[in-house]
N, C-alpha and C. Protein backbone atom coordinates (compact mmCIF):
# COMPACT_ATOMS: atom_id res chain seq x y z
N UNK A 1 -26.32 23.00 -9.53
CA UNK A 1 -26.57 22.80 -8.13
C UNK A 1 -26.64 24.17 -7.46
N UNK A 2 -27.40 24.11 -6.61
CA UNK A 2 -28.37 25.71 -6.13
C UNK A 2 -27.45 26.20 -5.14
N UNK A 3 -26.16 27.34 -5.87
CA UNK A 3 -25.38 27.97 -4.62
C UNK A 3 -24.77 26.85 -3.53
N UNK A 4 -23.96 26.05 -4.07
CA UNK A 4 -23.05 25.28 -3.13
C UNK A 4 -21.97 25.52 -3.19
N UNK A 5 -21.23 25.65 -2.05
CA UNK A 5 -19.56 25.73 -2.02
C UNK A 5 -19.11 24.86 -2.76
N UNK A 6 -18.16 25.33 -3.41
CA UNK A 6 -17.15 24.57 -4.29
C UNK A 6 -16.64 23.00 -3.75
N UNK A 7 -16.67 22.92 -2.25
CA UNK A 7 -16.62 21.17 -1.65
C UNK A 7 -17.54 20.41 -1.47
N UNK A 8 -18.76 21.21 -1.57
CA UNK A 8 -19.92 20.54 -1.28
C UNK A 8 -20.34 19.87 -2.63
N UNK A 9 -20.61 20.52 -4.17
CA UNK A 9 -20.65 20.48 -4.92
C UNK A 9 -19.91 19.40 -5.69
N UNK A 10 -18.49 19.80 -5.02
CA UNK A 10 -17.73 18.08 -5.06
C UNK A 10 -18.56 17.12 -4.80
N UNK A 11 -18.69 16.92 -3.52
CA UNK A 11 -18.83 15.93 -2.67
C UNK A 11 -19.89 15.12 -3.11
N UNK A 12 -21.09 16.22 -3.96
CA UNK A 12 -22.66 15.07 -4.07
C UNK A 12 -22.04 15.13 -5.73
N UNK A 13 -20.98 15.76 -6.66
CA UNK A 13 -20.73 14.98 -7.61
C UNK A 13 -20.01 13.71 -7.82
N UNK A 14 -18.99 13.38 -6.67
CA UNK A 14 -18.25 12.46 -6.45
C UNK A 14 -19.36 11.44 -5.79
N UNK A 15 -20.36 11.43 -5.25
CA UNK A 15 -21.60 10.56 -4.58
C UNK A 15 -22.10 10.05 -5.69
N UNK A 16 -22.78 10.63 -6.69
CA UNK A 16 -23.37 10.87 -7.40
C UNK A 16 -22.44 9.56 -8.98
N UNK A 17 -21.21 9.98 -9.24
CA UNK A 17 -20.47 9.15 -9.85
C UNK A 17 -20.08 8.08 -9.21
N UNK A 18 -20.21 7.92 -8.04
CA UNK A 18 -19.75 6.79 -7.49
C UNK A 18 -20.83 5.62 -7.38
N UNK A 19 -21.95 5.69 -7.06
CA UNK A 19 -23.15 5.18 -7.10
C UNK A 19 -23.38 4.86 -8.05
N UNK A 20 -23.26 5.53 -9.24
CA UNK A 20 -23.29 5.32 -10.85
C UNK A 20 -22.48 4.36 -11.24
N UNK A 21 -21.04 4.46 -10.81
CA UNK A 21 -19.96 2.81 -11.25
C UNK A 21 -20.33 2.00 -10.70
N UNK A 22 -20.88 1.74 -9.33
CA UNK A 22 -20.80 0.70 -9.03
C UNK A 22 -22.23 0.14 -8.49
N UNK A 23 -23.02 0.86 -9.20
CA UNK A 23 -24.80 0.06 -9.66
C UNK A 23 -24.59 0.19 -10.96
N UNK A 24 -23.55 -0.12 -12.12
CA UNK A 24 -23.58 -0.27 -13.17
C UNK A 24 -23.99 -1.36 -13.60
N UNK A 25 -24.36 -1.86 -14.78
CA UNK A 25 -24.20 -3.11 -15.27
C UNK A 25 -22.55 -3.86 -14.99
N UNK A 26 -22.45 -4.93 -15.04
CA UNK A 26 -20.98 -5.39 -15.43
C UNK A 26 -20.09 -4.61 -13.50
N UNK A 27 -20.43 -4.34 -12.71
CA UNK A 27 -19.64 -3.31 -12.23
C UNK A 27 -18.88 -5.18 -10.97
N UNK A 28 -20.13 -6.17 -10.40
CA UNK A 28 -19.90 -6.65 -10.05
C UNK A 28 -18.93 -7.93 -10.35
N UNK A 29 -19.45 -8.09 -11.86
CA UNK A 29 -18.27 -9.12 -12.74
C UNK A 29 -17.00 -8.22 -13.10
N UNK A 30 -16.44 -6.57 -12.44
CA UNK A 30 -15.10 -6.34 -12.50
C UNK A 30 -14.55 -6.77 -10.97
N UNK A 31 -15.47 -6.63 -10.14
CA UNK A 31 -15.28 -7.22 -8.60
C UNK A 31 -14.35 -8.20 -8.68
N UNK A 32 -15.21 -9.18 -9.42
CA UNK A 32 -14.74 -10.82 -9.60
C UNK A 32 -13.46 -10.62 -10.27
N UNK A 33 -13.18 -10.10 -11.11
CA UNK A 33 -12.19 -10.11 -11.98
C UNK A 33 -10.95 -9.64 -11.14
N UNK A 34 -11.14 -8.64 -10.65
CA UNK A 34 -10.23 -7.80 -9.64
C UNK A 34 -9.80 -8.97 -8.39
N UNK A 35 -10.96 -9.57 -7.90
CA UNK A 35 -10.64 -10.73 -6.89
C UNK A 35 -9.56 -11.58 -7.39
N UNK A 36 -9.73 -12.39 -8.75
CA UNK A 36 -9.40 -13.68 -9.48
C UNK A 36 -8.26 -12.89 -10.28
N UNK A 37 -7.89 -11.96 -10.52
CA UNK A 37 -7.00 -11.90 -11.23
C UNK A 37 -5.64 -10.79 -10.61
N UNK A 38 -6.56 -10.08 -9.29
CA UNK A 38 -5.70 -8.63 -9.11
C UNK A 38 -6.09 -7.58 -10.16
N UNK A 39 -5.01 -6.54 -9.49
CA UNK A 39 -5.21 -4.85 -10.34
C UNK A 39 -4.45 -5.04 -11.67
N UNK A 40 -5.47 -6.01 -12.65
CA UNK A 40 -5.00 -5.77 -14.15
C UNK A 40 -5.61 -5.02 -14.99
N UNK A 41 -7.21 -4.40 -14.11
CA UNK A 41 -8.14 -3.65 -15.21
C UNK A 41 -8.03 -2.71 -13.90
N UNK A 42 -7.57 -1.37 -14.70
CA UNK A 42 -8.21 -0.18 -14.11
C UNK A 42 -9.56 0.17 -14.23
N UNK A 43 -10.53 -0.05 -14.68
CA UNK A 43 -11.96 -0.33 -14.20
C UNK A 43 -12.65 -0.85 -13.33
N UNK A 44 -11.97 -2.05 -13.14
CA UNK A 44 -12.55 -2.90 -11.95
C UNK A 44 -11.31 -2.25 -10.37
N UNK A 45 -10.39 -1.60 -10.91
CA UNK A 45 -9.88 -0.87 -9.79
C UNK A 45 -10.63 0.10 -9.24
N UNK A 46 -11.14 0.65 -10.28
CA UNK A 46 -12.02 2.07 -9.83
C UNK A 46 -13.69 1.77 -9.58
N UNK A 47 -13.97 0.57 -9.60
CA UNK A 47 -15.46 0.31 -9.36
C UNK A 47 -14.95 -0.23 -7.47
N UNK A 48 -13.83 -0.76 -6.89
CA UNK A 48 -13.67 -0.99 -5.96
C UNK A 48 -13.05 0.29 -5.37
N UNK A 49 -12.65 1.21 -5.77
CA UNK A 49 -12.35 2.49 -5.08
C UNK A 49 -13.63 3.67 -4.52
N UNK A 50 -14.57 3.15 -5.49
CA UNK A 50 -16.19 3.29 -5.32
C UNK A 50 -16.50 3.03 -4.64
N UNK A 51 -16.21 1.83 -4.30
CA UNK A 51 -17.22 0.62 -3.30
C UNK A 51 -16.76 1.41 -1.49
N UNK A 52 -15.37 1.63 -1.99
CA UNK A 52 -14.53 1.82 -0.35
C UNK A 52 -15.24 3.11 -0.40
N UNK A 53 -15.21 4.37 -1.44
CA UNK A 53 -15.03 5.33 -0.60
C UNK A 53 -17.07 5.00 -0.32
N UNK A 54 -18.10 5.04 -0.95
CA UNK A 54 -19.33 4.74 -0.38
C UNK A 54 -19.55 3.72 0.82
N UNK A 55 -18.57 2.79 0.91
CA UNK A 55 -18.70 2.45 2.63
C UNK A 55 -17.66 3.11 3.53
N UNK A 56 -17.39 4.38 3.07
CA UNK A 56 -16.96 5.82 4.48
C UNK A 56 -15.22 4.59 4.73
N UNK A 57 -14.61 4.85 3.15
CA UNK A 57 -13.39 4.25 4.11
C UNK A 57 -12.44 4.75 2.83
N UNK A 58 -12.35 6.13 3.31
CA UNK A 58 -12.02 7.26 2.57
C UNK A 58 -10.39 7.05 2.06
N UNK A 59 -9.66 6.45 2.89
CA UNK A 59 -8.11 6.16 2.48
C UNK A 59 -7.71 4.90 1.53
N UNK A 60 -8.70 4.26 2.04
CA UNK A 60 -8.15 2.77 0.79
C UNK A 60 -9.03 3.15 -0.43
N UNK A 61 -10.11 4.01 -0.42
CA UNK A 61 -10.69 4.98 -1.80
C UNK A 61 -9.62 5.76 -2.79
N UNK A 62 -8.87 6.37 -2.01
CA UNK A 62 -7.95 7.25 -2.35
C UNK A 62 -6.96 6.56 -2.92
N UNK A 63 -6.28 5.01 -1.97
CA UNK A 63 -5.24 4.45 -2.69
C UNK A 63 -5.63 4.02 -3.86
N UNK A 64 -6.67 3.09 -4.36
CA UNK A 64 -7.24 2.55 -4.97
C UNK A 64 -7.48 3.52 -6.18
N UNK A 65 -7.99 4.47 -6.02
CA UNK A 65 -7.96 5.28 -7.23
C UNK A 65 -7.12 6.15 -7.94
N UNK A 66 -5.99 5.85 -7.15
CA UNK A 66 -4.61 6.42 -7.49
C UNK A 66 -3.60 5.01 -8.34
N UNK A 67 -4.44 3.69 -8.02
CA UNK A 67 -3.25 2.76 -8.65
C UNK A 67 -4.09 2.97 -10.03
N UNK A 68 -5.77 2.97 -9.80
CA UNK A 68 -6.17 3.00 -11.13
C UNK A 68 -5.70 4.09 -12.04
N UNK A 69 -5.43 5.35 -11.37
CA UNK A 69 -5.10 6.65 -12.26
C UNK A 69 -4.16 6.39 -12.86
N UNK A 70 -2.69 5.72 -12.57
CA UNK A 70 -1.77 5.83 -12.86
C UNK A 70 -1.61 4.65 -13.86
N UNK A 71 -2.48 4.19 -14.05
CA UNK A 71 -2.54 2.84 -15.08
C UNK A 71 -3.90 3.66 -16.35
N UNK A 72 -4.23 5.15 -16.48
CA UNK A 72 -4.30 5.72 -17.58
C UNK A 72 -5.79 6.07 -17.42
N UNK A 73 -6.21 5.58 -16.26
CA UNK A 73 -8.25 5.30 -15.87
C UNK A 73 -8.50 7.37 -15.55
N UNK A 74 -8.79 8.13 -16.72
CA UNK A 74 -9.37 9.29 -16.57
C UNK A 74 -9.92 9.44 -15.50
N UNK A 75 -11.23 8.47 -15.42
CA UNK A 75 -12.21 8.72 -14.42
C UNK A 75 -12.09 8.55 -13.16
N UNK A 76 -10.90 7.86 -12.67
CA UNK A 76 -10.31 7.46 -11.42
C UNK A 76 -9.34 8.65 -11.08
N UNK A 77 -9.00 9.48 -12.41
CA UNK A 77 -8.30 10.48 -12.02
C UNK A 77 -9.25 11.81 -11.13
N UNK A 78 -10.31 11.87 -11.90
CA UNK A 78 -10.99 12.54 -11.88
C UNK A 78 -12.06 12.66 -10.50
N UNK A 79 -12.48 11.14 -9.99
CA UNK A 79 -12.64 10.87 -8.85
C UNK A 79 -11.71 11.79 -7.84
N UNK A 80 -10.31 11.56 -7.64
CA UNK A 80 -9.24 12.28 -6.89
C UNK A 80 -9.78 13.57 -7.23
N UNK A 81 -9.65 14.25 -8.52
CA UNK A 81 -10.19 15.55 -8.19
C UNK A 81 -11.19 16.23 -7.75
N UNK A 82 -12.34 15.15 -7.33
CA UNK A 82 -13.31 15.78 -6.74
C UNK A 82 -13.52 15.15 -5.08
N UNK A 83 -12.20 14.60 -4.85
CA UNK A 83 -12.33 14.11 -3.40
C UNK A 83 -11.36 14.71 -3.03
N UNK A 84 -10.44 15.23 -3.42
CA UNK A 84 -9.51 16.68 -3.07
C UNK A 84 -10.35 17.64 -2.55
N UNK A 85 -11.21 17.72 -3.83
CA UNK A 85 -12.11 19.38 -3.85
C UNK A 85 -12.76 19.37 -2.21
N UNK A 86 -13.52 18.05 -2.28
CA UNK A 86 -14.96 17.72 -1.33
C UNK A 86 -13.88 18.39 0.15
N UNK A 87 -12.84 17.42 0.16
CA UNK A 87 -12.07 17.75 1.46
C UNK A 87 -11.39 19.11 1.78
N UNK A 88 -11.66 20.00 0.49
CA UNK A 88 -10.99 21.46 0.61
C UNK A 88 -9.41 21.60 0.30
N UNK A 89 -9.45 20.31 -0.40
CA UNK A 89 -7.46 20.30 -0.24
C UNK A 89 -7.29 20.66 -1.90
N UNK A 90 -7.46 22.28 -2.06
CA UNK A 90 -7.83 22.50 -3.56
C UNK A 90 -6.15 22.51 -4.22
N UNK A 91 -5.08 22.73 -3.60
CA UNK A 91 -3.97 22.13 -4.02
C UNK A 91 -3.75 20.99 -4.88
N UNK A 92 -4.05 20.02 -4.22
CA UNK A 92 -3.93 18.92 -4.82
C UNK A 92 -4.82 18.44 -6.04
N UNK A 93 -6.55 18.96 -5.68
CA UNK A 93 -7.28 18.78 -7.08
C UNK A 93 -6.52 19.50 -8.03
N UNK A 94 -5.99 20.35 -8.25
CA UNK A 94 -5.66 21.11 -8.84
C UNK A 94 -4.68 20.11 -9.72
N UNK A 95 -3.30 19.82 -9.17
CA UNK A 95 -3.08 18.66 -9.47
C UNK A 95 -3.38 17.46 -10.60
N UNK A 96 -4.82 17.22 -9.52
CA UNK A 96 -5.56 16.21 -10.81
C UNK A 96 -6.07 16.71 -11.59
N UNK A 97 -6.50 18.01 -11.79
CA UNK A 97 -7.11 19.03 -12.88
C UNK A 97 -5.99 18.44 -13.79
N UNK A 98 -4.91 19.25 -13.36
CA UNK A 98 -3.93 19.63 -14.74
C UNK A 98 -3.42 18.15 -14.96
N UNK A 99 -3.51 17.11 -14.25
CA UNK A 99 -3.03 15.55 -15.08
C UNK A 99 -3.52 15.40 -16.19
N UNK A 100 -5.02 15.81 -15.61
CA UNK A 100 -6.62 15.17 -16.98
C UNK A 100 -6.21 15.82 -18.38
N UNK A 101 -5.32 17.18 -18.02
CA UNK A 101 -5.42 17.86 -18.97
C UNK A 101 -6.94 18.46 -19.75
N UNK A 102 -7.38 18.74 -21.27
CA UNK A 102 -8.34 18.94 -21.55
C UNK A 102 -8.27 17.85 -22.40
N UNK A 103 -8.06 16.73 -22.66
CA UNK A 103 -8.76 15.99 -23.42
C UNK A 103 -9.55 15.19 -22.82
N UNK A 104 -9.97 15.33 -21.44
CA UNK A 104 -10.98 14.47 -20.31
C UNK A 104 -12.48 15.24 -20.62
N UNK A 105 -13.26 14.54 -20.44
CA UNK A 105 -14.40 15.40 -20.40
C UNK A 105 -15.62 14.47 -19.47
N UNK A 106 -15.85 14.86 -18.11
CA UNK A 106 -16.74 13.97 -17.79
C UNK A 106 -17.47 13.82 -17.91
N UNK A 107 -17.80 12.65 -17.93
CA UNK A 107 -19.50 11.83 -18.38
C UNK A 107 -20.23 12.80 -17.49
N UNK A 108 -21.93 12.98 -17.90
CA UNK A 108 -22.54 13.46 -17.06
C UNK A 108 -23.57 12.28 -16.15
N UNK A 109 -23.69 12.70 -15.44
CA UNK A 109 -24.27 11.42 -14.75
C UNK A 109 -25.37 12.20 -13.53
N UNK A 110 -26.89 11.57 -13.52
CA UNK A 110 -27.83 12.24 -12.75
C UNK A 110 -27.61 12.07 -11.51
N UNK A 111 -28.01 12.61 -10.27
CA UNK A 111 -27.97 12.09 -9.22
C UNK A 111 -28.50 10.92 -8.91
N UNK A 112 -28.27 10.24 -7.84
CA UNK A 112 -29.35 9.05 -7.60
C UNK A 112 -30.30 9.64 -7.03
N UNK A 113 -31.29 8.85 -6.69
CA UNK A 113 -32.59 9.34 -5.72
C UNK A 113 -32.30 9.03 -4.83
N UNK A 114 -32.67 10.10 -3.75
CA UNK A 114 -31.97 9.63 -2.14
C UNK A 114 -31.70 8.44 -1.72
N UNK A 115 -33.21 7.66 -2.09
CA UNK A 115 -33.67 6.19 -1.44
C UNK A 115 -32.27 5.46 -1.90
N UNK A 116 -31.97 5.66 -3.16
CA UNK A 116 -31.16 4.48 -3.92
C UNK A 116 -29.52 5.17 -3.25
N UNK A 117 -29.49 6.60 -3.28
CA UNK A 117 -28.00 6.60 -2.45
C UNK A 117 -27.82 5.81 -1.26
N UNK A 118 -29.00 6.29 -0.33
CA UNK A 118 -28.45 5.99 0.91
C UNK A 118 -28.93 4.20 1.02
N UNK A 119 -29.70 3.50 0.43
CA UNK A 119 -29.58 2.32 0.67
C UNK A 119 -27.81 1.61 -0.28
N UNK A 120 -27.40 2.17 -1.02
CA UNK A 120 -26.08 1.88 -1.33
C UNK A 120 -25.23 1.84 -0.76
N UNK A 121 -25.41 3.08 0.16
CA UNK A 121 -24.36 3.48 1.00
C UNK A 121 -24.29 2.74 1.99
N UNK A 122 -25.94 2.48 2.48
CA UNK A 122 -26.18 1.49 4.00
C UNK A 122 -25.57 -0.07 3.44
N UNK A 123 -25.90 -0.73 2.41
CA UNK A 123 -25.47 -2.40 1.41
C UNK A 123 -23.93 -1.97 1.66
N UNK A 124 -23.24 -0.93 1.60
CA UNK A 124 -21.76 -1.27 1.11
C UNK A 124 -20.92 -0.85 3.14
N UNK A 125 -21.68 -0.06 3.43
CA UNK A 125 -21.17 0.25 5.22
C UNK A 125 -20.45 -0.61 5.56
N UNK A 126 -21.25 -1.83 6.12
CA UNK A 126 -20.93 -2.75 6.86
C UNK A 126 -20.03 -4.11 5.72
N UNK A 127 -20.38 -4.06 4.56
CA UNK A 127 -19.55 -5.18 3.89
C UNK A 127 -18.13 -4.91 4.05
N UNK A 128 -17.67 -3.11 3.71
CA UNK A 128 -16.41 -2.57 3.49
C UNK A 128 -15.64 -2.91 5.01
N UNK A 129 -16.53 -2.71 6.23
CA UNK A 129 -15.58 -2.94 7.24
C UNK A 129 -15.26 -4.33 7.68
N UNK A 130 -15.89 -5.23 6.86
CA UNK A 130 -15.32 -6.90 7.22
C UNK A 130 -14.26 -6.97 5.65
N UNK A 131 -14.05 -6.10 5.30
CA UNK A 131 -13.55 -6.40 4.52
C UNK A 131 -11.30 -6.63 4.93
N UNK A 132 -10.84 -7.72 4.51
CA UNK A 132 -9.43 -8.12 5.01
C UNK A 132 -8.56 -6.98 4.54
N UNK A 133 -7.61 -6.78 5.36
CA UNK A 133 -6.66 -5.81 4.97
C UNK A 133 -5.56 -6.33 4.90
N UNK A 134 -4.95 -5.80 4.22
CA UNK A 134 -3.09 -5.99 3.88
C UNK A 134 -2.64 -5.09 4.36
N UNK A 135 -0.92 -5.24 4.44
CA UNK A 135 0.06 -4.20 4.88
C UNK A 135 0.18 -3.42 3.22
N UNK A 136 0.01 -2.08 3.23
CA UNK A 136 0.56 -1.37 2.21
C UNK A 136 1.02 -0.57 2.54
N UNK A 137 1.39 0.76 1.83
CA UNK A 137 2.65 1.35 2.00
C UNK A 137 2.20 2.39 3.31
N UNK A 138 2.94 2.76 3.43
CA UNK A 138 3.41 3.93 4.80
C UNK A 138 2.29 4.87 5.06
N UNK A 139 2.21 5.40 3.80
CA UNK A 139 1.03 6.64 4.04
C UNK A 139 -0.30 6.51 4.26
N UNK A 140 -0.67 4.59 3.70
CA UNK A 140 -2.07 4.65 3.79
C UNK A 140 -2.12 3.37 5.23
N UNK A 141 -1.66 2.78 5.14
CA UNK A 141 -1.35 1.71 6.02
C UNK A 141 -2.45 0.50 5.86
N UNK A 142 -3.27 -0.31 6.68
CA UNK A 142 -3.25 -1.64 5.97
C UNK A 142 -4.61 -1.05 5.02
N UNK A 143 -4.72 -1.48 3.83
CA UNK A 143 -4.94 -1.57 2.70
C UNK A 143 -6.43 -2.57 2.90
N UNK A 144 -7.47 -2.19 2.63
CA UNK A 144 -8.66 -3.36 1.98
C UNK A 144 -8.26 -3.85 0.58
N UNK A 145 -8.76 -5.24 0.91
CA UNK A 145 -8.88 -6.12 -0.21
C UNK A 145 -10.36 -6.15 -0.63
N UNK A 146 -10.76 -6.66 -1.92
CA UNK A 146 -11.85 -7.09 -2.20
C UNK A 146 -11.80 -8.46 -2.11
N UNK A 147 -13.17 -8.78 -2.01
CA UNK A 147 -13.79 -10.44 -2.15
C UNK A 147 -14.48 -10.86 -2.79
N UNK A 148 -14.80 -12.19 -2.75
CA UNK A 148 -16.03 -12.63 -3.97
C UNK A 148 -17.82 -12.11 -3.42
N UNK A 149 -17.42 -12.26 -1.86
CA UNK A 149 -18.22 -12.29 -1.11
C UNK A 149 -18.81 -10.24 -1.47
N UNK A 150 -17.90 -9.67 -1.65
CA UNK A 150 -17.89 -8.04 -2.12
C UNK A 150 -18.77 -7.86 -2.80
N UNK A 151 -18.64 -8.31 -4.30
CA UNK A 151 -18.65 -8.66 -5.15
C UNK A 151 -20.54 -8.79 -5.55
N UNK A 152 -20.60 -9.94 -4.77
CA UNK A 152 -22.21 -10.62 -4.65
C UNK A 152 -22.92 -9.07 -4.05
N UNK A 153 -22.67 -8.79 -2.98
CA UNK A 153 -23.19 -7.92 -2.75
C UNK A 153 -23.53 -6.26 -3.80
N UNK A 154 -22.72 -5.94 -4.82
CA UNK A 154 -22.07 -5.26 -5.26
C UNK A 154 -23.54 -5.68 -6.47
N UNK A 155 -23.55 -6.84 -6.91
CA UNK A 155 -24.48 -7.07 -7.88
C UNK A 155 -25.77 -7.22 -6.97
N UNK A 156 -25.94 -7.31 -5.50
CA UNK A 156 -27.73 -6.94 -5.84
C UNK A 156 -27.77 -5.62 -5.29
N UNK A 157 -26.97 -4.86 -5.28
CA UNK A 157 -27.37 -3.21 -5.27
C UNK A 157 -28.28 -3.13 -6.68
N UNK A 158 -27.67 -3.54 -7.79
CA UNK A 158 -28.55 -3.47 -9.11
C UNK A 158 -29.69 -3.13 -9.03
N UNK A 159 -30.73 -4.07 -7.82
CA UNK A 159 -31.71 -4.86 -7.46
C UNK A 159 -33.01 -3.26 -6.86
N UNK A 160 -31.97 -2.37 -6.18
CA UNK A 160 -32.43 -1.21 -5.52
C UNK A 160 -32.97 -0.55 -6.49
């Protein structure tokens, strides 16, 4: 990437991976799973930590990819380290650097094409803010849930 600050560079790699989980194949049947069963797959945790932070709802992104990290999800770790970076809070990536250790190695993954970012981004905007919240803990405060209704949506991004 052509001379970008070290947050910026974050920011369209963390875009860039995020768009990628969750226009995956399979990304909408972890939705469902996550709905119907709760946080038992850190995958389908981190395809909904996707979903939040691409509809601009940057704190229940953060929680979300912190329950997945801590249940062993690399790539959810790794997410945090580049949404540390993006925000300049190089402390803390740092942090998730040294969790990953070196046996992480991230996938490489192309950018999307504008069209397909920003219509992702526009499909997930408005779903994320009807989306129900819970009381969770202190620091993040009420918490998004996912839905089935999420979910549907989540599978015709595919479609873009």
């Amino acid at each position: 990437m052509l001379d970008l600050l070290p947050f910026e560079r974050a920011e369209r790699m963390l875009d860039a991976l995020a768009v990628d989980v969750v226009t995956a194949p399979g990304a909408s049947d972890r939705l469902h799973h996550l709905v119907t069963h709760g946080p038992t797959d850190p995958e389908a945790v981190r395809v909904f930590a996707c979903v939040l932070y691409l509809g601009r709802e940057d704190e229940g992104a953060t929680w979300w990819w912190q329950l997945a990290a801590g249940a062993d999800d690399n790539e959810s770790a790794y997410c945090l380290r580049l949404d540390h970076m993006r925000r300049g809070e190089f402390n803390d990536a740092a942090l998730w650097e040294e969790w990953l250790c070196d046996h992480f190695v991230p996938r490489s993954v192309a950018a999307p094409s504008v069209e397909r970012a920003y219509m992702t981004r526009k499909g997930l905007r408005f779903a994320v803010m009807l989306l129900p919240r819970v009381n969770g803990d202190p620091e993040f405060g009420r918490l998004p849930c996912p839905t089935p209704r999420l979910a549907d949506i989540v599978a015709s991004l595919r479609q873009l």
